[in-house]
C-alpha atoms as a PDB file:
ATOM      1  CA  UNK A   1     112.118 -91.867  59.219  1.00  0.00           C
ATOM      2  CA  UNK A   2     112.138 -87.857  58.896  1.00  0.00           C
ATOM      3  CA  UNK A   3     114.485 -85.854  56.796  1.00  0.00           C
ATOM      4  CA  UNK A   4     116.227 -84.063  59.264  1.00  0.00           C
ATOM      5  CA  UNK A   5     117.876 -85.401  62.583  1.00  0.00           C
ATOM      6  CA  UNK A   6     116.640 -84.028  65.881  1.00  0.00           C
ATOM      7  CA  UNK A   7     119.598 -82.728  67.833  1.00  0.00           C
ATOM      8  CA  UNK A   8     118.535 -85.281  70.772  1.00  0.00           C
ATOM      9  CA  UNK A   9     119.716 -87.957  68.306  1.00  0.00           C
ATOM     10  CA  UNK A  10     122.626 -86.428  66.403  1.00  0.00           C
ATOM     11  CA  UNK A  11     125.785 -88.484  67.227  1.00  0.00           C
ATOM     12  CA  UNK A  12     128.099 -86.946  69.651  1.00  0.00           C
ATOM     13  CA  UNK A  13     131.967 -87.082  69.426  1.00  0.00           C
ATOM     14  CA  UNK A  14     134.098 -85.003  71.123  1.00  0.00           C
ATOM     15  CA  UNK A  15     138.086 -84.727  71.454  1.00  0.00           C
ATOM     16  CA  UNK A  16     137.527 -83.084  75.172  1.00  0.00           C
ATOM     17  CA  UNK A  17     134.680 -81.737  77.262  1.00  0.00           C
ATOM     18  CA  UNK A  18     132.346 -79.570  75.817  1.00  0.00           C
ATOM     19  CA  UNK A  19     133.291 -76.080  77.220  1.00  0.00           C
ATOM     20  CA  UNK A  20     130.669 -74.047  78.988  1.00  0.00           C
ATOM     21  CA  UNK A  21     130.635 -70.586  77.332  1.00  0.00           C
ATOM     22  CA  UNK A  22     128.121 -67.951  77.688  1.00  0.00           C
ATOM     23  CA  UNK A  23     126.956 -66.007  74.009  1.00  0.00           C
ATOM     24  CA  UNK A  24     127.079 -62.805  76.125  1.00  0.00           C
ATOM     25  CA  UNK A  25     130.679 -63.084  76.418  1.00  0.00           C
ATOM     26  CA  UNK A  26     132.015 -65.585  73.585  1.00  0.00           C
ATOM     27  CA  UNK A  27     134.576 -63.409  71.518  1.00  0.00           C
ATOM     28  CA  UNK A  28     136.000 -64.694  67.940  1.00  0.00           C
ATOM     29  CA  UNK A  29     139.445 -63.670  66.400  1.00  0.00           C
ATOM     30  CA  UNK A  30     140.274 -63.509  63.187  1.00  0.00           C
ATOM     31  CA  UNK A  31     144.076 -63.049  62.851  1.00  0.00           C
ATOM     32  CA  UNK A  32     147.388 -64.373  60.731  1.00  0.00           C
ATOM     33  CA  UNK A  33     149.704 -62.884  58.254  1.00  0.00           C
ATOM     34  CA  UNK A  34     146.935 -63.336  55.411  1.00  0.00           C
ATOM     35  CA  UNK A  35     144.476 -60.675  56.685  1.00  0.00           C
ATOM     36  CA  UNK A  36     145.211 -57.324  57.006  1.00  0.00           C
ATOM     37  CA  UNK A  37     143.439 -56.170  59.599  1.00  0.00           C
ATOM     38  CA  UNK A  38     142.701 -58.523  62.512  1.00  0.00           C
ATOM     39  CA  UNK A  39     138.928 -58.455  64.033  1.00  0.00           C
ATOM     40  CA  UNK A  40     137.290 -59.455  66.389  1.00  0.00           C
ATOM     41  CA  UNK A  41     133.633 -59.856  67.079  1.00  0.00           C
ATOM     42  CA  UNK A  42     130.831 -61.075  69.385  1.00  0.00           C
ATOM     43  CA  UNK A  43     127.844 -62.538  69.408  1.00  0.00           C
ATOM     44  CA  UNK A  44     125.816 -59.860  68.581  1.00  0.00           C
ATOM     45  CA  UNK A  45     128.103 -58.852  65.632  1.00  0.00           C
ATOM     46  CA  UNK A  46     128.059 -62.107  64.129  1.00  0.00           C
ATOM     47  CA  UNK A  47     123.981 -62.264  64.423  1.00  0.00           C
ATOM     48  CA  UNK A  48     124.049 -58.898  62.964  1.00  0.00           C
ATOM     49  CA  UNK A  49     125.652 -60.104  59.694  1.00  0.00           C
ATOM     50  CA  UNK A  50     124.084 -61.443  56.943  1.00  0.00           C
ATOM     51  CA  UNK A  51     122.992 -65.075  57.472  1.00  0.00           C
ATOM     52  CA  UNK A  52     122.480 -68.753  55.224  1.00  0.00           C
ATOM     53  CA  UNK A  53     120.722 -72.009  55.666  1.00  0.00           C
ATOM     54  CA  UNK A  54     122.452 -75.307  54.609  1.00  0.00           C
ATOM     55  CA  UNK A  55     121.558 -78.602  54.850  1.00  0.00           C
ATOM     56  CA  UNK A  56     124.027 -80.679  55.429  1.00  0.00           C
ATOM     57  CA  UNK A  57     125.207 -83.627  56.763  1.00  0.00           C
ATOM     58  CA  UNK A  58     127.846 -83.955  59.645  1.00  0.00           C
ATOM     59  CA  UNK A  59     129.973 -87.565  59.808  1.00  0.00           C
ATOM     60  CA  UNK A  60     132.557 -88.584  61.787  1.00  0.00           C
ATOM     61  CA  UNK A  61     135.593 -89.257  59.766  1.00  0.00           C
ATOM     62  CA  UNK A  62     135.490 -93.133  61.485  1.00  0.00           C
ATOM     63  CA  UNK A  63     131.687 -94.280  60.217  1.00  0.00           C
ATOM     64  CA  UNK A  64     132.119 -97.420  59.412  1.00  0.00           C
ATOM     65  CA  UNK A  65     135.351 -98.338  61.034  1.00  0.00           C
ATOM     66  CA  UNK A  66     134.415-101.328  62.403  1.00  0.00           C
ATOM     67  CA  UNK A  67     133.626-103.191  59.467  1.00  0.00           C
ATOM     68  CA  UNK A  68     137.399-103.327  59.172  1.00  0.00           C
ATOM     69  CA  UNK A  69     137.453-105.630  61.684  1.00  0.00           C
ATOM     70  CA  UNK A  70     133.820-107.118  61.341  1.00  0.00           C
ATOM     71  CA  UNK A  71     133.769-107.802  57.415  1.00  0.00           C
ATOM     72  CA  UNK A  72     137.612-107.551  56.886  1.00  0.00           C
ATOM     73  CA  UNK A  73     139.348-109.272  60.198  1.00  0.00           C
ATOM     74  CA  UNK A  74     142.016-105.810  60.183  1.00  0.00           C
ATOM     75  CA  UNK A  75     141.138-103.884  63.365  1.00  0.00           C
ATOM     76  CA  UNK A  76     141.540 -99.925  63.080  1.00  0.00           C
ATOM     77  CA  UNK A  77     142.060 -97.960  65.857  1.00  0.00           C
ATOM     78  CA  UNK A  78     139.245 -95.840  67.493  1.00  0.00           C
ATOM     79  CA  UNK A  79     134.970 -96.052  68.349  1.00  0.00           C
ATOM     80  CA  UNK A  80     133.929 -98.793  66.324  1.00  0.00           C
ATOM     81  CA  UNK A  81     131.145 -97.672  64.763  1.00  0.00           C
ATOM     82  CA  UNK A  82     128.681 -98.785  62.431  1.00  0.00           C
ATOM     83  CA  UNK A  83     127.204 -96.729  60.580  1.00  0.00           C
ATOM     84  CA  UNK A  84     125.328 -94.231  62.946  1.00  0.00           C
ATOM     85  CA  UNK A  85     128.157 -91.674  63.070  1.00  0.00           C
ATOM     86  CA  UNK A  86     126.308 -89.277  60.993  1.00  0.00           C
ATOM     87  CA  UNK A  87     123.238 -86.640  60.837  1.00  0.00           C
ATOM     88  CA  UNK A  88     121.640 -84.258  58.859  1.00  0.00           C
ATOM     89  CA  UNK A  89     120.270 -80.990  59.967  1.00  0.00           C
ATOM     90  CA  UNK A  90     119.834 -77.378  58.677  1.00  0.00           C
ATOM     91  CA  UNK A  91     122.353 -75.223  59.786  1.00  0.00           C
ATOM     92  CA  UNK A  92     122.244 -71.154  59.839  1.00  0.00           C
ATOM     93  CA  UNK A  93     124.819 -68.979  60.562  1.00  0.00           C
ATOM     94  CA  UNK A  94     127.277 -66.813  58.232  1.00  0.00           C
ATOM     95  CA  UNK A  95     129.516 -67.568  55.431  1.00  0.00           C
ATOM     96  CA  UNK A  96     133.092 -67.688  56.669  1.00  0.00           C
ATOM     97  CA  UNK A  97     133.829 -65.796  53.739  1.00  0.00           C
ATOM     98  CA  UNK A  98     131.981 -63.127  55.198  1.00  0.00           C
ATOM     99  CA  UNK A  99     133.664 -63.189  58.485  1.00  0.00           C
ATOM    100  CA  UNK A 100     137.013 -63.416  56.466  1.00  0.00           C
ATOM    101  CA  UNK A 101     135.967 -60.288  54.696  1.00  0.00           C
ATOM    102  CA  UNK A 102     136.030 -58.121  58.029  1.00  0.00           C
ATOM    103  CA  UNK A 103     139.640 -59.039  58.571  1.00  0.00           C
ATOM    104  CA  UNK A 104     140.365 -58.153  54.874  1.00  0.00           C
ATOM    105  CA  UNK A 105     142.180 -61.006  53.337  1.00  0.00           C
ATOM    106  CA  UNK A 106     145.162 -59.855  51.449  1.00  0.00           C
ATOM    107  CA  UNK A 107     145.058 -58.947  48.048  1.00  0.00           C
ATOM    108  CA  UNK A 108     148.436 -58.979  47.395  1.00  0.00           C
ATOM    109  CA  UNK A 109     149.119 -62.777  48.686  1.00  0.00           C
ATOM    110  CA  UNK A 110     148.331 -65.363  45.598  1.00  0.00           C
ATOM    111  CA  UNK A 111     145.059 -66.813  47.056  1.00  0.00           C
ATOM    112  CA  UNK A 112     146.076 -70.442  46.737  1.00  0.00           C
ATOM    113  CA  UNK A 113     148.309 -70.200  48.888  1.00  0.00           C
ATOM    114  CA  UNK A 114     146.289 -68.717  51.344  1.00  0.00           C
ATOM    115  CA  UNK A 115     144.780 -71.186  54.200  1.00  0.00           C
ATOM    116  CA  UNK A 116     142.415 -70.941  56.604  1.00  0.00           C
ATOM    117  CA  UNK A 117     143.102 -72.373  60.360  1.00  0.00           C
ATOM    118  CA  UNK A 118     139.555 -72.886  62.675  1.00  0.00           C
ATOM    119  CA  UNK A 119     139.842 -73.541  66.094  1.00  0.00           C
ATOM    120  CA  UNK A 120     137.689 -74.320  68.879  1.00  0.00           C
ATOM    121  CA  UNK A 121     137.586 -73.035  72.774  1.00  0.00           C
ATOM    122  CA  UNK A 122     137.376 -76.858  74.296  1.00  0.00           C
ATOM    123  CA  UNK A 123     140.397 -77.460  76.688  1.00  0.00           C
ATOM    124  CA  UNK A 124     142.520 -78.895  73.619  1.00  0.00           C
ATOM    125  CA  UNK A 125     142.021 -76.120  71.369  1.00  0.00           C
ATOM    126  CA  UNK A 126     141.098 -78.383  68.117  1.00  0.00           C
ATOM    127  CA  UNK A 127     141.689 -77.081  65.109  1.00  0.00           C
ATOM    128  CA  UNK A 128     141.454 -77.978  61.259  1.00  0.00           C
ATOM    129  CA  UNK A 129     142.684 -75.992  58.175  1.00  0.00           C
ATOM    130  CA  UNK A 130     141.134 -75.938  54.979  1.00  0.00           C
ATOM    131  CA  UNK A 131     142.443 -73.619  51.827  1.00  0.00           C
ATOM    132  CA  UNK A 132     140.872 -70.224  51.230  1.00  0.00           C
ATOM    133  CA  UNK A 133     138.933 -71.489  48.525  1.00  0.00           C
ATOM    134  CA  UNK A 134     136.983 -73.872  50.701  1.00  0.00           C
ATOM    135  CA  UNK A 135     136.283 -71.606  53.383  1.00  0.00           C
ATOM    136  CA  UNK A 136     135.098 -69.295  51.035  1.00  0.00           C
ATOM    137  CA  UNK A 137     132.592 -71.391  49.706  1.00  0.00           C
ATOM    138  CA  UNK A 138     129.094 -70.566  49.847  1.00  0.00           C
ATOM    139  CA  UNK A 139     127.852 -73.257  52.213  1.00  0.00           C
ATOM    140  CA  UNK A 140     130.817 -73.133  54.492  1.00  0.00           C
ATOM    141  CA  UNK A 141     129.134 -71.917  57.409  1.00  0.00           C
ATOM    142  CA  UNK A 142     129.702 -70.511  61.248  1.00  0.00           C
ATOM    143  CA  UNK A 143     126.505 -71.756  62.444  1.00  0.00           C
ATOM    144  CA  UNK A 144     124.804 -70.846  65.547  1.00  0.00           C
ATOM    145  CA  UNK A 145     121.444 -72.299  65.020  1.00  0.00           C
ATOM    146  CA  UNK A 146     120.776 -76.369  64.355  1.00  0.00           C
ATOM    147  CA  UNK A 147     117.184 -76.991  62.825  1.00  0.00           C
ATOM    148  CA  UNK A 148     115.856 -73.467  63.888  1.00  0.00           C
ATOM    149  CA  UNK A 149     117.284 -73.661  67.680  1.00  0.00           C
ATOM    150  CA  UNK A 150     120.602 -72.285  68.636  1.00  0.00           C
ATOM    151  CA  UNK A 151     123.294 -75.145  67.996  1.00  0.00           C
ATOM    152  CA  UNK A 152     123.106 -77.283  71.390  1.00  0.00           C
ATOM    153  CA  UNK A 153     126.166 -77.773  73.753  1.00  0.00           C
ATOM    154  CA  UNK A 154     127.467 -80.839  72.783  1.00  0.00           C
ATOM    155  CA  UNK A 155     127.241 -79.803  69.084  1.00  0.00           C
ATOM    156  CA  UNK A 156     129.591 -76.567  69.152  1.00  0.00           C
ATOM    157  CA  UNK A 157     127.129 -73.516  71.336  1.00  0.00           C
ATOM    158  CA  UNK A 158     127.290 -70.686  70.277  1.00  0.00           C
ATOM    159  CA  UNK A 159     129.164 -70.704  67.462  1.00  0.00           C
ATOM    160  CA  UNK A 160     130.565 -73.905  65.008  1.00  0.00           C
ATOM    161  CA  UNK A 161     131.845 -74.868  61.346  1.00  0.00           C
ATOM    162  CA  UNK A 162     130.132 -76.585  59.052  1.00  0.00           C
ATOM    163  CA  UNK A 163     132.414 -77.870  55.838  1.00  0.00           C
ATOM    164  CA  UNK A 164     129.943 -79.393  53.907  1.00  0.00           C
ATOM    165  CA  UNK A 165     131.209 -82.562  52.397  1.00  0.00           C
ATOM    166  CA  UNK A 166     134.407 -83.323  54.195  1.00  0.00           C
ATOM    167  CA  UNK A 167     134.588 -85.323  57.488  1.00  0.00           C
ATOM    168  CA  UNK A 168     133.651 -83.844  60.349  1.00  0.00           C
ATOM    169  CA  UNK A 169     136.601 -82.775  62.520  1.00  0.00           C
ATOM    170  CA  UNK A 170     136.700 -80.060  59.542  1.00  0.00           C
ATOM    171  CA  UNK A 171     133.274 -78.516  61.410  1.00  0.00           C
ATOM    172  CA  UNK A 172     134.833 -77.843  64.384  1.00  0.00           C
ATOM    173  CA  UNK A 173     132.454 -77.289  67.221  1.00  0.00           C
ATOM    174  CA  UNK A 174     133.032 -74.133  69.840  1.00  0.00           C
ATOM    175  CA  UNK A 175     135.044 -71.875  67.544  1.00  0.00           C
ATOM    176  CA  UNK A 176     136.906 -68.547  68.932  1.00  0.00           C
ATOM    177  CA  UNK A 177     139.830 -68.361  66.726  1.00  0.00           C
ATOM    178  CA  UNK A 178     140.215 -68.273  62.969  1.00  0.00           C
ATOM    179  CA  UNK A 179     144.034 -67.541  61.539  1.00  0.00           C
ATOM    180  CA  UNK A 180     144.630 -66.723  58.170  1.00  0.00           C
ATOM    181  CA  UNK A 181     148.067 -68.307  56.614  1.00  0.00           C
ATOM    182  CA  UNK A 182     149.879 -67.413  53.415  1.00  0.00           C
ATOM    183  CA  UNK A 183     151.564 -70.768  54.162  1.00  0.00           C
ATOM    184  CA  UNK A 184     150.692 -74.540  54.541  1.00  0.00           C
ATOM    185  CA  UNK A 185     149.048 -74.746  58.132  1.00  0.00           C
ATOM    186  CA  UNK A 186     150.267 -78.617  59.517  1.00  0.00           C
ATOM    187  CA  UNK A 187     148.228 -79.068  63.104  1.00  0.00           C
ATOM    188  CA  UNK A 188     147.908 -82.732  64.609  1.00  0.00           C
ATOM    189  CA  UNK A 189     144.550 -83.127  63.026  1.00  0.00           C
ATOM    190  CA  UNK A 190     146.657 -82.949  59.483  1.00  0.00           C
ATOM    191  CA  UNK A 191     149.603 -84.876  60.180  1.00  0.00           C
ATOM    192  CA  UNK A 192     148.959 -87.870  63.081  1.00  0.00           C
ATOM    193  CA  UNK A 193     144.950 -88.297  63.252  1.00  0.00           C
ATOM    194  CA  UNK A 194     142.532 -88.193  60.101  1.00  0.00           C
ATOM    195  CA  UNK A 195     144.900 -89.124  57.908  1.00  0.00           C
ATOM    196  CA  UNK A 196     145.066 -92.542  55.725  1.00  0.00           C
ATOM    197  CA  UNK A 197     148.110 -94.372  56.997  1.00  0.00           C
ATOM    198  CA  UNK A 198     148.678 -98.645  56.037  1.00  0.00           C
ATOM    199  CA  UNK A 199     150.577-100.855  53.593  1.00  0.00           C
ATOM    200  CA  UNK A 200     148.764 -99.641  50.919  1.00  0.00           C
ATOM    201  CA  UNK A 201     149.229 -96.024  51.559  1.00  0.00           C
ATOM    202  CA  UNK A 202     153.370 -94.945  50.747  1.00  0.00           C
ATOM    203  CA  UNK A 203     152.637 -91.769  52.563  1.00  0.00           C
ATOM    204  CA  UNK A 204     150.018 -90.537  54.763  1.00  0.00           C
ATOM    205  CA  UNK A 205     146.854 -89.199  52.781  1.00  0.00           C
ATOM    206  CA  UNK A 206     145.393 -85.866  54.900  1.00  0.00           C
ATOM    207  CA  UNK A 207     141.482 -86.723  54.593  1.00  0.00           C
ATOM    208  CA  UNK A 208     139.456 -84.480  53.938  1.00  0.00           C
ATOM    209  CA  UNK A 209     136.348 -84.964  51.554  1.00  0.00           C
ATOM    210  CA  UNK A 210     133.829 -87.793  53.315  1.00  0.00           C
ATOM    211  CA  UNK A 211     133.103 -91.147  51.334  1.00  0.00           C
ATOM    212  CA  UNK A 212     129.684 -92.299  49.614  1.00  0.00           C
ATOM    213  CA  UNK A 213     127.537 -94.590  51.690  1.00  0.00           C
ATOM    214  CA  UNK A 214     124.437 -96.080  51.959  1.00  0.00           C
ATOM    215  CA  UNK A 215     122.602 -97.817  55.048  1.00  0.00           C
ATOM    216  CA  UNK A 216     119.462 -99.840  55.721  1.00  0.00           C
ATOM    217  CA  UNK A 217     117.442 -98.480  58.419  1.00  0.00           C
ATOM    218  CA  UNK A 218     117.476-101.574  60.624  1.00  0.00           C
ATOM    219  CA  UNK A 219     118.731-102.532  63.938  1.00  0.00           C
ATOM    220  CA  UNK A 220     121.524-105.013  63.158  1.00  0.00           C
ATOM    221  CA  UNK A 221     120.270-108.582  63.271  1.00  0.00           C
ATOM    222  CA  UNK A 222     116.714-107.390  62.797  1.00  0.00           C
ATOM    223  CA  UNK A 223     113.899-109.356  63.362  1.00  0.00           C
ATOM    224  CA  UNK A 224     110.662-109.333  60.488  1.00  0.00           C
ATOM    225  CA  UNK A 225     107.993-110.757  59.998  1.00  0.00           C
ATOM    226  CA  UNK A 226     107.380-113.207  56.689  1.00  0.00           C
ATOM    227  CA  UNK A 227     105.779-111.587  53.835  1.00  0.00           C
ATOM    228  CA  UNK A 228     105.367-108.339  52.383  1.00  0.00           C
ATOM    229  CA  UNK A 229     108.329-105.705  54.241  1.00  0.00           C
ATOM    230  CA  UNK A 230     109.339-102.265  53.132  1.00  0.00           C
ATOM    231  CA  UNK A 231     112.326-101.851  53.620  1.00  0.00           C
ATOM    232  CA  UNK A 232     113.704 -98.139  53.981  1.00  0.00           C
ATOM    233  CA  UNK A 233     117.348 -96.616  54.404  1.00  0.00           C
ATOM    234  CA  UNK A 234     119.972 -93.840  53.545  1.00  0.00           C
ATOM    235  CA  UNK A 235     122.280 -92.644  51.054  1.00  0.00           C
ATOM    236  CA  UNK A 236     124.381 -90.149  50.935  1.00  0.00           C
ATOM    237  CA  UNK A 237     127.764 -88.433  48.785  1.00  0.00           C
ATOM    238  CA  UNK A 238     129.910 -85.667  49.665  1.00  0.00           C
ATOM    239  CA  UNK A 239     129.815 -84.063  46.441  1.00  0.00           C
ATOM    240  CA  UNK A 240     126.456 -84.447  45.119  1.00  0.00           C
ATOM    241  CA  UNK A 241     122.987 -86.177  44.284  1.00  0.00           C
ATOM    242  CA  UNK A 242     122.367 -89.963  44.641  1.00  0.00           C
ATOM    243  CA  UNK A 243     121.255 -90.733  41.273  1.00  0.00           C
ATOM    244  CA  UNK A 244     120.427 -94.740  42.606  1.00  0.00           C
ATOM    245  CA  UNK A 245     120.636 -96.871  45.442  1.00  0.00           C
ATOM    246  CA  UNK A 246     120.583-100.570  44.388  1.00  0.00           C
ATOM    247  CA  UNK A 247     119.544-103.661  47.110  1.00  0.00           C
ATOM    248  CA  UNK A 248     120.901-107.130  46.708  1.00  0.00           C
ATOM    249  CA  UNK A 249     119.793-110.482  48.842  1.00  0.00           C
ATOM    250  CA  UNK A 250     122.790-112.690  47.470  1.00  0.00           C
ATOM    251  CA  UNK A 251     125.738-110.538  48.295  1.00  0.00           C
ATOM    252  CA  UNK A 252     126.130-108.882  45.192  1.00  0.00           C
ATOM    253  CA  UNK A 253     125.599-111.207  42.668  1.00  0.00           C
ATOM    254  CA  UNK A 254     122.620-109.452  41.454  1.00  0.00           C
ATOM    255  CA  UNK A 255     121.225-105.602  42.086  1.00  0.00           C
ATOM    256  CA  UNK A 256     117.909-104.679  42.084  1.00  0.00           C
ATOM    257  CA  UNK A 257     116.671-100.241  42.291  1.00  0.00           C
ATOM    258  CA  UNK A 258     115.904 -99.129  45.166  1.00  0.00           C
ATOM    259  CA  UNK A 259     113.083 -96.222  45.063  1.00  0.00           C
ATOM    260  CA  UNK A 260     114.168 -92.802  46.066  1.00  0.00           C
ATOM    261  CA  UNK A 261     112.096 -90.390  47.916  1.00  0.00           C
ATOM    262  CA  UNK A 262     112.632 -86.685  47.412  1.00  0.00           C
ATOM    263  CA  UNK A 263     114.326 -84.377  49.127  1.00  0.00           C
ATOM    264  CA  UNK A 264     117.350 -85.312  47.559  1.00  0.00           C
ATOM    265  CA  UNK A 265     120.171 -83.009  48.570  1.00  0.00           C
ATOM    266  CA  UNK A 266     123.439 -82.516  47.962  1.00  0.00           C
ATOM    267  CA  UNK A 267     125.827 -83.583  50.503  1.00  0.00           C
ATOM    268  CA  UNK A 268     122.505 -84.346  53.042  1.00  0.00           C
ATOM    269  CA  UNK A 269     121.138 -87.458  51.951  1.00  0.00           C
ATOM    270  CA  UNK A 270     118.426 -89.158  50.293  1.00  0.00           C
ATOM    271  CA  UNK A 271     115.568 -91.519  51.869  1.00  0.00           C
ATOM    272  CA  UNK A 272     115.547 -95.143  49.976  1.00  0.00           C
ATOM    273  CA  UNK A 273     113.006 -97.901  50.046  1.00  0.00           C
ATOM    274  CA  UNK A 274     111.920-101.171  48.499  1.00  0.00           C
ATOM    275  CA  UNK A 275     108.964-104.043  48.929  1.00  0.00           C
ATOM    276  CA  UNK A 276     110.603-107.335  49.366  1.00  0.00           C
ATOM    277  CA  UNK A 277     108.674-110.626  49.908  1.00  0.00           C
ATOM    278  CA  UNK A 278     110.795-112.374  52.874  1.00  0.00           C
ATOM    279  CA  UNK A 279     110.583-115.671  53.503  1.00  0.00           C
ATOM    280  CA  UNK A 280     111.186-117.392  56.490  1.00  0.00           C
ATOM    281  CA  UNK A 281     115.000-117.935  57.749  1.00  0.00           C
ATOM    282  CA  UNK A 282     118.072-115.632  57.654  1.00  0.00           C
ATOM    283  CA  UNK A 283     119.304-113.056  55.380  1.00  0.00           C
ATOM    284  CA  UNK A 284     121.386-110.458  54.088  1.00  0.00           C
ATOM    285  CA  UNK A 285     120.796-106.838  52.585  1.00  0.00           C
ATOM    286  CA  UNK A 286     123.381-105.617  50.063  1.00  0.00           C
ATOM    287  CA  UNK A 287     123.186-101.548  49.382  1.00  0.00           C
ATOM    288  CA  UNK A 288     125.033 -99.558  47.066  1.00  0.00           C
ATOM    289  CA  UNK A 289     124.675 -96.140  46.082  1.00  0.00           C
ATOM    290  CA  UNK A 290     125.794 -93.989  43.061  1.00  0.00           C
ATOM    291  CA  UNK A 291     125.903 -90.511  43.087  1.00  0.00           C
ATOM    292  CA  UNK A 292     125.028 -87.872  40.321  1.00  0.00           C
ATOM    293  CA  UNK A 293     128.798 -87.463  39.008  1.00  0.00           C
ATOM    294  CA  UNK A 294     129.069 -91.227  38.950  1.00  0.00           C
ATOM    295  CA  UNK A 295     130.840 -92.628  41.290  1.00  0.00           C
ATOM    296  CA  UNK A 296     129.416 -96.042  43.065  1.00  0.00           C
ATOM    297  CA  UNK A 297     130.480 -97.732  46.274  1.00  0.00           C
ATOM    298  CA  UNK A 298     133.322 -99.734  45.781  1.00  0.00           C
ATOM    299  CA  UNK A 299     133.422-103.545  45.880  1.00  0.00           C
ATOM    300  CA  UNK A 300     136.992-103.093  48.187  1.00  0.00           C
ATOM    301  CA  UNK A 301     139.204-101.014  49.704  1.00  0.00           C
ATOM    302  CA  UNK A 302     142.110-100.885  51.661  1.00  0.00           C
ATOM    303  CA  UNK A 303     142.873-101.096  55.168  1.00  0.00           C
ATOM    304  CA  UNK A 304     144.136 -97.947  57.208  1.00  0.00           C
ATOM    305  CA  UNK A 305     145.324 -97.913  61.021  1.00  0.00           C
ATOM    306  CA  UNK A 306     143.109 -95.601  62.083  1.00  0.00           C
ATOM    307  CA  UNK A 307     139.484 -96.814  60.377  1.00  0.00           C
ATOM    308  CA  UNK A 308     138.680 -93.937  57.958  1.00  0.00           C
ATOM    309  CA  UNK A 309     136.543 -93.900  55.116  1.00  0.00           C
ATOM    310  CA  UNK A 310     134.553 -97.391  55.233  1.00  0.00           C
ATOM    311  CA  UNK A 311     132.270 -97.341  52.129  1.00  0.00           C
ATOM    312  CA  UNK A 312     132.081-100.888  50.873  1.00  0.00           C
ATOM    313  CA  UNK A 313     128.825-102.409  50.564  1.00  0.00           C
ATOM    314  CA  UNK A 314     127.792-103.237  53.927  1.00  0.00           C
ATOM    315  CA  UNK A 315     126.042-106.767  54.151  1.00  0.00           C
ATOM    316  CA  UNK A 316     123.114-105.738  56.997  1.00  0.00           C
ATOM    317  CA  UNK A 317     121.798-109.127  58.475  1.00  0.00           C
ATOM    318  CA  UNK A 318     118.180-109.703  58.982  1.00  0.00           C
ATOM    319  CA  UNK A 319     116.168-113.034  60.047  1.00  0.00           C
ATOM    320  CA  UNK A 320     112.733-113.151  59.183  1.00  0.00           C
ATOM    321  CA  UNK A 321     110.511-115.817  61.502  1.00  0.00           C
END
């Protein structure tokens, strides 16, 4: 498999219709009580300003939600997915920070408690905050191009976020509206969706940084051949490296490395592979993954109503005939 995801096979998730806007006319605010001097801008001016490339993956905040139900008998509410809710592409646009900068943030307004409030032009007006820190962040992006072509339709045209790192509703697609707060900023995508809610939870956790996963790059309930197989797959983090991907074939009991094929970018993903002799009859493939500041998939975790945040292990079944 290549590096980067063709926009024909990104996943699509949307909270309403795409809308259909034209660049010619698409406007962006930038407004609030944190910025001084409220701007707007078109196309053109955005284009104008200077631009960055990031490579990055985008996930839905629900990959893997169906293993609760598959692998832990708990069904959570929403798409049950897999793992396929995820791509990676190179994204170019400008920093937010730079955007930010035309409005003037205040300089008289302690900065963390500043936050930033992105919203898009769909007929539900989605919307995520993030602190200032975040959205001044380097890599935190208002894209309008997706692997060198303008950012398609169902992916955010013209003009979309990209939060490296944290689940996806934080890249909202079709933006025309960015408010700066000097006060927490509580929206329905903070306080009822994307949050960890369940027996386990004594409050509701706001989610916002992705979790580490791997996958094997298999149709579920593949079909091999016996004999010599390569097997190939994915890993990824939100906040750095994969240092190693390990394989298993008796659910867990013992790990074996996993080869890693460069590029290996930070929150993108690495490609994984390893030769395995398969014998006849049915089987399952164990992957973990362990990123450069250490953390490792966990063995558990618990269950939350709405499906976020699936990471364990994933035990991928393949017969080989």
């Amino acid at each position: 498999p290549g590096y980067l995801t063709p926009a024909s096979h990104f996943f699509i998730r949307h909270h309403a219709t795409p809308p259909s806007l034209d660049a010619r006319t698409w406007r962006l605010r930038v407004e609030g009580n944190g910025v001084e001097r409220p701007a707007e801008l078109g196309f053109d001016d955005l284009l104008r300003l200077p631009s960055r490339s990031v490579i990055s993956f985008v996930e839905c905040a629900g990959n893997g939600r169906g293993f609760f139900k598959e692998l832990m008998g708990k069904v959570a509410s929403g798409t049950q997915w897999r793992l396929g809710g995820i791509g990676v592409a190179e994204w170019t646009g400008v920093p937010l920070g730079a955007v930010l900068e035309l409005a003037r943030v205040r300089r008289d307004t302690p900065r963390d408690i500043l936050n930033v409030l992105v919203e898009g032009l769909d007929s539900v007006k989605v919307n995520r905050p993030m602190s200032l820190a975040k959205a001044l962040e380097d890599d935190t992006l208002l894209a309008y191009a997706m692997n060198g072509e303008p950012v398609p339709p169902d992916h955010g045209f013209p003009v979309r976020a990209i939060v490296p790192g944290w689940v996806g509703i934080s890249s909202v697609k079709w933006v025309g509206r960015i408010e700066v707060r000097d006060s927490t900023i509580d929206v329905p995508t903070t306080t009822k969706t994307y949050v960890l809610d369940g027996p386990d939870y004594p409050s509701k956790v706001v989610l916002r940084q992705q979790t580490l996963k791997s996958a094997v790059a298999l149709p579920w309930g593949a079909t091999l051949a016996a004999g010599r197989q390569r097997v190939r797959g994915f890993a990824w983090s939100p906040v750095g490296r994969i240092a190693r991907v390990e394989w298993s074939l008796d659910r867990g009991t013992t790990w074996a490395p996993a080869a890693l094929r460069e590029p290996n970018i930070a929150r993108a993903w690495v490609r994984w592979d390893f030769e395995w002799d398969a014998r006849q009859g049915d089987h399952v493939i164990l992957t973990r993954a362990t990123d450069e500041q250490g953390n490792t998939q966990p063995a558990s975790i618990p269950w939350n109503a709405q499906g976020y945040g699936y990471n364990v292990p994933v035990p991928h079944p393949v017969k080989v005939s």
